[in-house]
Protein backbone atom coordinates (compact mmCIF):
# COMPACT_ATOMS: atom_id res chain seq x y z
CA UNK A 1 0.37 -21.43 58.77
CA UNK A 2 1.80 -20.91 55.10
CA UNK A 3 3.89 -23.49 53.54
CA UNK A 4 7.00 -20.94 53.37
CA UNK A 5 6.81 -20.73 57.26
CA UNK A 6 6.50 -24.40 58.04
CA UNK A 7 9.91 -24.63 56.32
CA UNK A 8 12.84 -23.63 59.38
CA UNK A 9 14.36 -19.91 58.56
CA UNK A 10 17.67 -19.30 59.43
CA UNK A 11 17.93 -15.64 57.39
CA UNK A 12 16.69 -14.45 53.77
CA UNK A 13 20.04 -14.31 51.92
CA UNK A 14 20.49 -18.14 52.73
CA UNK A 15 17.44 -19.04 50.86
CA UNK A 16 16.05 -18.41 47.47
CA UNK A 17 12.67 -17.90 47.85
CA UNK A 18 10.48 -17.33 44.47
CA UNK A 19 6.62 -17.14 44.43
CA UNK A 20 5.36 -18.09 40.91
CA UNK A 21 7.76 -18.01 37.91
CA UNK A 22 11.04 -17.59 39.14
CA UNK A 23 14.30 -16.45 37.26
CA UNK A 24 16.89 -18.22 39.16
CA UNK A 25 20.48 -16.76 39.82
CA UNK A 26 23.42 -19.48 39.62
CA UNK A 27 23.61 -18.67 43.78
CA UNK A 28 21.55 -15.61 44.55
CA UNK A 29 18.23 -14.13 44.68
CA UNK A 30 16.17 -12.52 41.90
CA UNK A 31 12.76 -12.79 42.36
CA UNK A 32 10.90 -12.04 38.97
CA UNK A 33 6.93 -11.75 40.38
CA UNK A 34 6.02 -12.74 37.37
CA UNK A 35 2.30 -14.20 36.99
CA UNK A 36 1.01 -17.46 36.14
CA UNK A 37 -0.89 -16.39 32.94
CA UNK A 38 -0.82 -19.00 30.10
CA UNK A 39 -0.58 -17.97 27.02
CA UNK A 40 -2.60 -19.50 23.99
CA UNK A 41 -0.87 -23.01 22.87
CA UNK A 42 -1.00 -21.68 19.63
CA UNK A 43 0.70 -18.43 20.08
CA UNK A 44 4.15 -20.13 19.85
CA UNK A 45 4.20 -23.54 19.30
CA UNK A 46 0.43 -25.12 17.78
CA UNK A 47 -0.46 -27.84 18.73
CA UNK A 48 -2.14 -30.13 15.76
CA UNK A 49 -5.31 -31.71 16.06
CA UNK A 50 -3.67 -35.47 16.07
CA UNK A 51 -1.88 -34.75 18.80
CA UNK A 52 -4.43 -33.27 20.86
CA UNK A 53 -6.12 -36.35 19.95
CA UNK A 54 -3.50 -38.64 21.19
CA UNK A 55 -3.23 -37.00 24.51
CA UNK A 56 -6.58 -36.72 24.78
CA UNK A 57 -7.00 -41.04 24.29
CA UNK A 58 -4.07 -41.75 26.30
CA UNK A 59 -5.89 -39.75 29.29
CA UNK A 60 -8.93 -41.96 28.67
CA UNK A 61 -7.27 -44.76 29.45
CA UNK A 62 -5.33 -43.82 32.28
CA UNK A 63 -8.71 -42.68 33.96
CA UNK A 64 -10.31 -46.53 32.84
CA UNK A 65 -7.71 -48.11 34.35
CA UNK A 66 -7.25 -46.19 37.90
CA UNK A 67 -7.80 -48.31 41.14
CA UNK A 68 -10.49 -47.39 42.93
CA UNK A 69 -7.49 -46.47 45.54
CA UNK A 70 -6.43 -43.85 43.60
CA UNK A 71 -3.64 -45.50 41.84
CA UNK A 72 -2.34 -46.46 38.58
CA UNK A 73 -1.36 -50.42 37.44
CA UNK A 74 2.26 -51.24 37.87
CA UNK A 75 3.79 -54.68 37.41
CA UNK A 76 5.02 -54.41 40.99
CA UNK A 77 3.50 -53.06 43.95
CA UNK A 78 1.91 -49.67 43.83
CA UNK A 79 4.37 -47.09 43.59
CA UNK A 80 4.24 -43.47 44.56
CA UNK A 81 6.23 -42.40 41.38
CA UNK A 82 3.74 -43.91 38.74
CA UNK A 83 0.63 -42.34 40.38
CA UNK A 84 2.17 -38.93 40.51
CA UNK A 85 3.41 -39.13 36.80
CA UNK A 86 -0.32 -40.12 35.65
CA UNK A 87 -1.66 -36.89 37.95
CA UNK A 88 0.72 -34.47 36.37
CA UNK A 89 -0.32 -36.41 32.48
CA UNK A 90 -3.56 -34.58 33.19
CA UNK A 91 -2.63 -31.57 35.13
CA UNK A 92 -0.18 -30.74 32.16
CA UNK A 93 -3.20 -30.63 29.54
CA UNK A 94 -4.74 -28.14 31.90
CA UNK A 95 -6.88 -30.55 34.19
CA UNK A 96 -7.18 -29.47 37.92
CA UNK A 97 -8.18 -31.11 41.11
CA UNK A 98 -11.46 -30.62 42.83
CA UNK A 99 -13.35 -29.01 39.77
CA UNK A 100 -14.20 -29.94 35.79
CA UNK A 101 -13.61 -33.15 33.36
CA UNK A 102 -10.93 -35.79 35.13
CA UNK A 103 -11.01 -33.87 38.66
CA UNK A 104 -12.28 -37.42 39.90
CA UNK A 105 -9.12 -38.82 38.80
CA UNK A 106 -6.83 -36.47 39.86
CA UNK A 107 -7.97 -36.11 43.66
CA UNK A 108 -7.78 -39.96 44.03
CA UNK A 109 -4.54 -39.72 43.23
CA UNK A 110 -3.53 -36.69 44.80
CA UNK A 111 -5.05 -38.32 48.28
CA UNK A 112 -3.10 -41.59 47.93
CA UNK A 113 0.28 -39.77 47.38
CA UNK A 114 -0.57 -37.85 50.22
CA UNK A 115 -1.72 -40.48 52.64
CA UNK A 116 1.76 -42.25 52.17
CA UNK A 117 4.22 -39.73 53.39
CA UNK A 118 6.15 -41.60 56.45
CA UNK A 119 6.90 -39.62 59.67
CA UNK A 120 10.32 -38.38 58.65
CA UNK A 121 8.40 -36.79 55.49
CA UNK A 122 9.68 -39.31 52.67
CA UNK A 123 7.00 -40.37 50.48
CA UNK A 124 7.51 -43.88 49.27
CA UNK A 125 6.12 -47.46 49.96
CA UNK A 126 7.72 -50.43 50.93
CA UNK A 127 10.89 -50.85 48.52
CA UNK A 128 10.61 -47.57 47.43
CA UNK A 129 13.34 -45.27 46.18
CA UNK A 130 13.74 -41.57 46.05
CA UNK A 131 12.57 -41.46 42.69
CA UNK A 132 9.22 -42.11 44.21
CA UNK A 133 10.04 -38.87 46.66
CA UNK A 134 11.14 -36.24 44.00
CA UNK A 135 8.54 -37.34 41.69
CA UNK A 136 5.75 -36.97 44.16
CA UNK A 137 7.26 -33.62 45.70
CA UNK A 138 7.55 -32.51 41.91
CA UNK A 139 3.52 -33.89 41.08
CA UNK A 140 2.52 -31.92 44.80
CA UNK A 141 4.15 -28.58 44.22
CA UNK A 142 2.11 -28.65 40.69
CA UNK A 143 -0.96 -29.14 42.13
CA UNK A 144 -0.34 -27.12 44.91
CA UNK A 145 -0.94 -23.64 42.70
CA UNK A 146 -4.44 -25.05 41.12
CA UNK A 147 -5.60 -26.92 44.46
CA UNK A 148 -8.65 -25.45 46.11
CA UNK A 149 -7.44 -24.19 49.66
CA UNK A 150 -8.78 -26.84 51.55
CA UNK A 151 -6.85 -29.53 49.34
CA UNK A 152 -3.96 -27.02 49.35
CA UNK A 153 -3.23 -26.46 53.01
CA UNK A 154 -3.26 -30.32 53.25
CA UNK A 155 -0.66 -30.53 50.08
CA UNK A 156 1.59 -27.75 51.75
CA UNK A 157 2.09 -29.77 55.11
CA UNK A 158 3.18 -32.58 53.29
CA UNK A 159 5.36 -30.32 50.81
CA UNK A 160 6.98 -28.61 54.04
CA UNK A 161 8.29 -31.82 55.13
CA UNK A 162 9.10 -33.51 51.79
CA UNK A 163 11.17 -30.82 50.99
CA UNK A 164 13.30 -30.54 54.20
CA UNK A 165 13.75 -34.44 53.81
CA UNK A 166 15.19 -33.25 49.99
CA UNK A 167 17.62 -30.94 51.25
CA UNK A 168 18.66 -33.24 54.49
CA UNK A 169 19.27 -36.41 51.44
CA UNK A 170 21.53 -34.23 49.65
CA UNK A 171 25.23 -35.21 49.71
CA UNK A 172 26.91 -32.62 51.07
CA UNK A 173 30.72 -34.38 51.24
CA UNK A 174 33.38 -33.33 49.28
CA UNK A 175 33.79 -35.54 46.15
CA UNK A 176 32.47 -35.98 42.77
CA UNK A 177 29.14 -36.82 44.67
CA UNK A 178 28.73 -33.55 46.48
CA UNK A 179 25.56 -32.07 45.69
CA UNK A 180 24.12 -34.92 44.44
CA UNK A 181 21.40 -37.54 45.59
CA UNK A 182 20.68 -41.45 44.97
CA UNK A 183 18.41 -44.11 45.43
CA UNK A 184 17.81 -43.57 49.32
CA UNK A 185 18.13 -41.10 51.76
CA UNK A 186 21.29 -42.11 53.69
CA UNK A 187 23.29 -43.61 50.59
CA UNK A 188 26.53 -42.15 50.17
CA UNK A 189 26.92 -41.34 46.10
CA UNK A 190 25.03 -39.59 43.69
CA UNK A 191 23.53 -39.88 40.05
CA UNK A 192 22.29 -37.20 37.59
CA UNK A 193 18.91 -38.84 37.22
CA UNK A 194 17.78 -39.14 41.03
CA UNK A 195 19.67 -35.84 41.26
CA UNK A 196 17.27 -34.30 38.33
CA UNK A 197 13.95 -35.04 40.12
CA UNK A 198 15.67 -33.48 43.66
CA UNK A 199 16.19 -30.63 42.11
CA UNK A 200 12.81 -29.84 40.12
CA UNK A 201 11.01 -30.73 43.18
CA UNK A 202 12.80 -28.38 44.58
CA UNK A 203 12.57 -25.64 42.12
CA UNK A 204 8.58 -26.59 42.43
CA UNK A 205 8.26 -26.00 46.12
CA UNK A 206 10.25 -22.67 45.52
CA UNK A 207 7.24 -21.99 42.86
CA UNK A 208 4.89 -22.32 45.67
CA UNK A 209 6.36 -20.07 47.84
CA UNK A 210 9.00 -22.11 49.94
CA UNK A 211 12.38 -20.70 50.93
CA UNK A 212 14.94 -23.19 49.48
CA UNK A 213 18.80 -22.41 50.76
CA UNK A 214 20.86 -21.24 47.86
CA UNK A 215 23.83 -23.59 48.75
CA UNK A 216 21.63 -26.35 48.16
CA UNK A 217 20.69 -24.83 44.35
CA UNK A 218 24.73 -24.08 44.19
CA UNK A 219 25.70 -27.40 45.19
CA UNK A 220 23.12 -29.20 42.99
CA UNK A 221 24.21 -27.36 39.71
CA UNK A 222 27.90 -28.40 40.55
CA UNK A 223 27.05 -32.04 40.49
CA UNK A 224 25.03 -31.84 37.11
CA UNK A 225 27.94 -29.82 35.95
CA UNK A 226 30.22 -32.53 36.80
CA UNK A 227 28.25 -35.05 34.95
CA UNK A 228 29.02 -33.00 31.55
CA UNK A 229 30.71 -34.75 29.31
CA UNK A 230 33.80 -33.02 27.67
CA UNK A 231 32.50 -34.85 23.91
CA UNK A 232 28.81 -33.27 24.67
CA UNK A 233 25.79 -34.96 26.64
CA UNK A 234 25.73 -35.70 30.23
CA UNK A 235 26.80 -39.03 32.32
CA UNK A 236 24.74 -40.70 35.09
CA UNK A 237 27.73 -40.38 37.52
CA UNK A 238 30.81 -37.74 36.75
CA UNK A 239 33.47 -39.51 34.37
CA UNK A 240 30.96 -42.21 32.70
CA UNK A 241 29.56 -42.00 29.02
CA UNK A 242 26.85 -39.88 28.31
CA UNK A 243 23.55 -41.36 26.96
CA UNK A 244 20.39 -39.49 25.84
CA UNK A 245 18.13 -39.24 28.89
CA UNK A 246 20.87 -38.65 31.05
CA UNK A 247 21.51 -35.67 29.18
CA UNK A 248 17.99 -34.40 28.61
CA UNK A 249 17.99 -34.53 32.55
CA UNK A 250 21.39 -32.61 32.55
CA UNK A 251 19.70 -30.39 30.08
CA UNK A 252 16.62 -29.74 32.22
CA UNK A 253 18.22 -28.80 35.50
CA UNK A 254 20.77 -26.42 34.44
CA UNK A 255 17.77 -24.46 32.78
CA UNK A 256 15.45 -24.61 35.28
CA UNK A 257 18.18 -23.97 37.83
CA UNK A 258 18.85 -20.85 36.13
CA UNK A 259 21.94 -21.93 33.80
CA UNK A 260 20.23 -20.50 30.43
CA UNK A 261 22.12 -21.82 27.97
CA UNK A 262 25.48 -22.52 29.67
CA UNK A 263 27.99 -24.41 27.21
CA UNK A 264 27.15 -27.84 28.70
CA UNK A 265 23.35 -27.01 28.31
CA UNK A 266 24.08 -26.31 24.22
CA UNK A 267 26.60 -29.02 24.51
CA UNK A 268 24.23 -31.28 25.41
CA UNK A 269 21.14 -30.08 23.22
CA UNK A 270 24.39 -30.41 20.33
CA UNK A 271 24.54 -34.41 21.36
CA UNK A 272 20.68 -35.00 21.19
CA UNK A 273 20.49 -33.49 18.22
CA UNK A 274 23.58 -35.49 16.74
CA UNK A 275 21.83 -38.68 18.81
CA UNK A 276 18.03 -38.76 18.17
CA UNK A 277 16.30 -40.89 20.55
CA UNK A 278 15.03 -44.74 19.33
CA UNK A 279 12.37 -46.49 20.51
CA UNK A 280 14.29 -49.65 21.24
CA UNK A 281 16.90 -48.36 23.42
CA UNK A 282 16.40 -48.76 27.18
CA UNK A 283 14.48 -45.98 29.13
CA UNK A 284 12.90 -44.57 25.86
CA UNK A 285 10.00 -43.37 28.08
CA UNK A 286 11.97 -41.65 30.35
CA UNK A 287 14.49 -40.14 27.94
CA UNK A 288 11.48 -38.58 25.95
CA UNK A 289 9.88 -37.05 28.71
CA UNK A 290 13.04 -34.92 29.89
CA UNK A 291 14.38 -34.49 26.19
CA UNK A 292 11.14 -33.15 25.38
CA UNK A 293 11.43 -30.34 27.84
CA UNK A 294 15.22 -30.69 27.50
CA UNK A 295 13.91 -29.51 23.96
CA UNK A 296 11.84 -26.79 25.14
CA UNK A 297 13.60 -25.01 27.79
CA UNK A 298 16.50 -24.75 24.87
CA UNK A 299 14.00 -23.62 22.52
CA UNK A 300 14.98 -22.46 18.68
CA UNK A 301 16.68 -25.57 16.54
CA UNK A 302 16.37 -27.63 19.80
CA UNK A 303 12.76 -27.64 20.30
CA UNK A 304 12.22 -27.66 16.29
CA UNK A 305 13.95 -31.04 15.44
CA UNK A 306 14.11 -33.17 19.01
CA UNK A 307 10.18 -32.42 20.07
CA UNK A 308 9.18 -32.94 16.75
CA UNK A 309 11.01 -36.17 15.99
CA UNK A 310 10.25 -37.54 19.88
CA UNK A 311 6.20 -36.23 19.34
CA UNK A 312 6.48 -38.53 15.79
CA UNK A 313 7.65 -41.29 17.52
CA UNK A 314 5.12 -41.11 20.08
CA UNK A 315 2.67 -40.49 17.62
CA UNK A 316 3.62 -44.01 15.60
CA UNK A 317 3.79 -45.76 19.20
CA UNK A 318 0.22 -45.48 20.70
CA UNK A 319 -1.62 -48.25 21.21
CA UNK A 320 -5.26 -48.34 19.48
CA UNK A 321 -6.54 -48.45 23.23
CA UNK A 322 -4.83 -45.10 24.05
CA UNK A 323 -2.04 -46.54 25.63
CA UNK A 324 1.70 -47.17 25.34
CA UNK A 325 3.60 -50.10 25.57
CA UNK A 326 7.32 -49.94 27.88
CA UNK A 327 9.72 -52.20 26.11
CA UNK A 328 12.84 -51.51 28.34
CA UNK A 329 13.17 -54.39 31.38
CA UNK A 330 13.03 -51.68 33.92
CA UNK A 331 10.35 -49.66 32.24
CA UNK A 332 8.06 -52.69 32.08
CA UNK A 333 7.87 -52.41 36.21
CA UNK A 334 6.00 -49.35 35.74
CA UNK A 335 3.48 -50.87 32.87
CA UNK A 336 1.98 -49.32 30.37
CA UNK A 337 0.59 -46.48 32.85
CA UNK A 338 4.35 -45.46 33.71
CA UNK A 339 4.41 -45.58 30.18
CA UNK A 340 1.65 -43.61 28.86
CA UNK A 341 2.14 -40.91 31.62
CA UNK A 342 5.43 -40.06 30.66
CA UNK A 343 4.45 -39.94 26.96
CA UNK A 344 1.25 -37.75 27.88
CA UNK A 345 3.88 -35.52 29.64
CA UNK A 346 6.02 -35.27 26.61
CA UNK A 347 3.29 -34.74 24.03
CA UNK A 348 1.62 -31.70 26.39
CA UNK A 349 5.32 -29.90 26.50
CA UNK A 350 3.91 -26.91 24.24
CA UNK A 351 0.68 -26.48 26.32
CA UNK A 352 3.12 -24.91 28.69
CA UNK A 353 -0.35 -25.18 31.63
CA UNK A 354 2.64 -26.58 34.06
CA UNK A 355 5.51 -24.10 35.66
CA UNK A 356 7.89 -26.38 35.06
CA UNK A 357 7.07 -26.42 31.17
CA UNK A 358 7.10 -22.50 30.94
CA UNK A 359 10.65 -20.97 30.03
């Protein structure tokens, strides 16, 4: 049984359903069949040899420091989100499961994540958060296209129902929350930044083949647009002050949503530009892994000045061990693996080996 079919079908023209690259339509269907072909990293954006050499050390010690579990140190209890983030650091240099250098690695992980999905399909541990969910349904629909179909059938069972928990968590009141999602399942507001992992996990599973109902895409642009800010940048919640990775999550979704360059997309590439990121403010880790492919997705000026000055930055903060240190007070929970992982992720934007990084 394919993933698509495990998913329930109530008639094509209520779903978007994409195999491979997609070109989304703000509420309808285009499907592009476009293939999966990656071009050279050089062919567009080249990738120097000191950065390829920082990736390349921060992966080493991720895989040194990997439980023999299959996941990655946190300063709390094992989380769902921080494994999946370290899997998709070495997926997006062009790692895969099952075969070559780091496959070890990868599978442990992939296995763990798998083995804690809970009966009603949400993928989290004890205290957990949806963040742990749309991170691991983002992390599973990567690996899903590379997976080997033994590991893949397994991955698409666990997709099918991580996805229909996505789309039965989405707020679907009226309200400046409709559209939107939040911490947990059942809670009854929204935020851009759960909101932004909802919908790329979604946009992932629709990569893969699974039929996604286009009032769920329609509803979840609406709430992102909401969060634009009339001064530029995007809020957390509609009406609040827009802050850097708020926005490159604003950024992010309307692109891969299918919103190429609406005004609050340039808008909001105008206020990172105008509002470089700093390594002291709070979720600096987090904020350069979406303004990175914020950055990307925008391409031109965008992806010229805010990759380059984030990959500096990232550059100047590497440990000598390969790793990288979380300074923020809710950063620190995830450690320096959370950490690293999301500047791994940033730094391989221009390999492009991950759907979600190809524009």
């Amino acid at each position: 049984m394919t993933f698509c079919s495990r998913l329930p079908q109530i008639g094509f023209m209520n779903y978007i359903r994409y195999r491979r690259l997609p070109v989304w339509a703000a509420v309808g269907i285009i499907s592009a069949g476009l293939s999966l072909n990656i071009p050279p990293a050089s062919a567009e954006h080249p990738i120097a040899v000191y950065v390829k050499s920082a990736i390349a050390h921060g992966l080493r010690w991720l895989t040194e420091h990997q439980k023999a579990s299959g996941t990655f140190p946190c300063n709390r209890n094992d989380r769902p989100a921080v494994t999946s983030l370290a899997v998709m650091a070495f997926l997006a240099r062009g790692y895969t499961p099952g075969t070559g250098p780091h496959h070890q690695v990868i599978d442990r992980g992939i296995n763990w994540v798998l083995a804690h999905q809970l009966p009603d399909g949400y993928i989290t541990v004890s205290g957990g958060t949806m963040y742990d969910h749309g991170i691991s349904t983002v992390m599973l629909s990567e690996a899903y296209g590379v997976a080997n179909p033994t590991l893949r059938k397994r991955i698409g069972k666990v997709l099918a129902k991580a996805v229909a928990l996505i789309l039965a968590a989405q707020k679907n009141s009226r309200g400046i929350f409709a559209g939107g999602w939040r911490y947990q399942p059942t809670a009854t507001d929204a935020d851009i930044s759960c909101t932004g992992w909802q919908l790329m996990a979604l946009r992932g599973a629709a990569d893969c083949g699974a039929a996604i109902p286009a009032a769920s895409i329609k509803n979840g642009i609406a709430f992102v647009v909401r969060d634009a800010s009339v001064n530029g940048g995007f809020a957390y919640q509609p009406g609040g002050p827009p802050g850097r990775a708020r926005t490159g999550t604003g950024i992010l979704a309307l692109e891969l949503m299918g919103q190429r360059n609406s005004p609050q997309a340039i808008s909001g590439g105008d206020f990172l530009l105008n509002h470089p990121l700093a390594p002291q403010e709070n979720f600096y880790f987090y904020a350069a892994y979406y303004c990175s492919q914020a950055a990307n997705e925008l391409g031109g000026k965008y992806y010229q000045q805010i990759y380059s000055h984030i990959r500096h930055e990232l550059i100047h903060l590497q440990n000598t061990n390969g790793s990288w240190t979380p300074t923020d007070g809710i950063e620190q929970q995830g450690s320096k693996a959370y950490a690293t992982a999301m500047a791994v992720l940033a730094l391989c934007v221009p390999y492009h080996y991950l759907p979600l990084y190809q524009r």
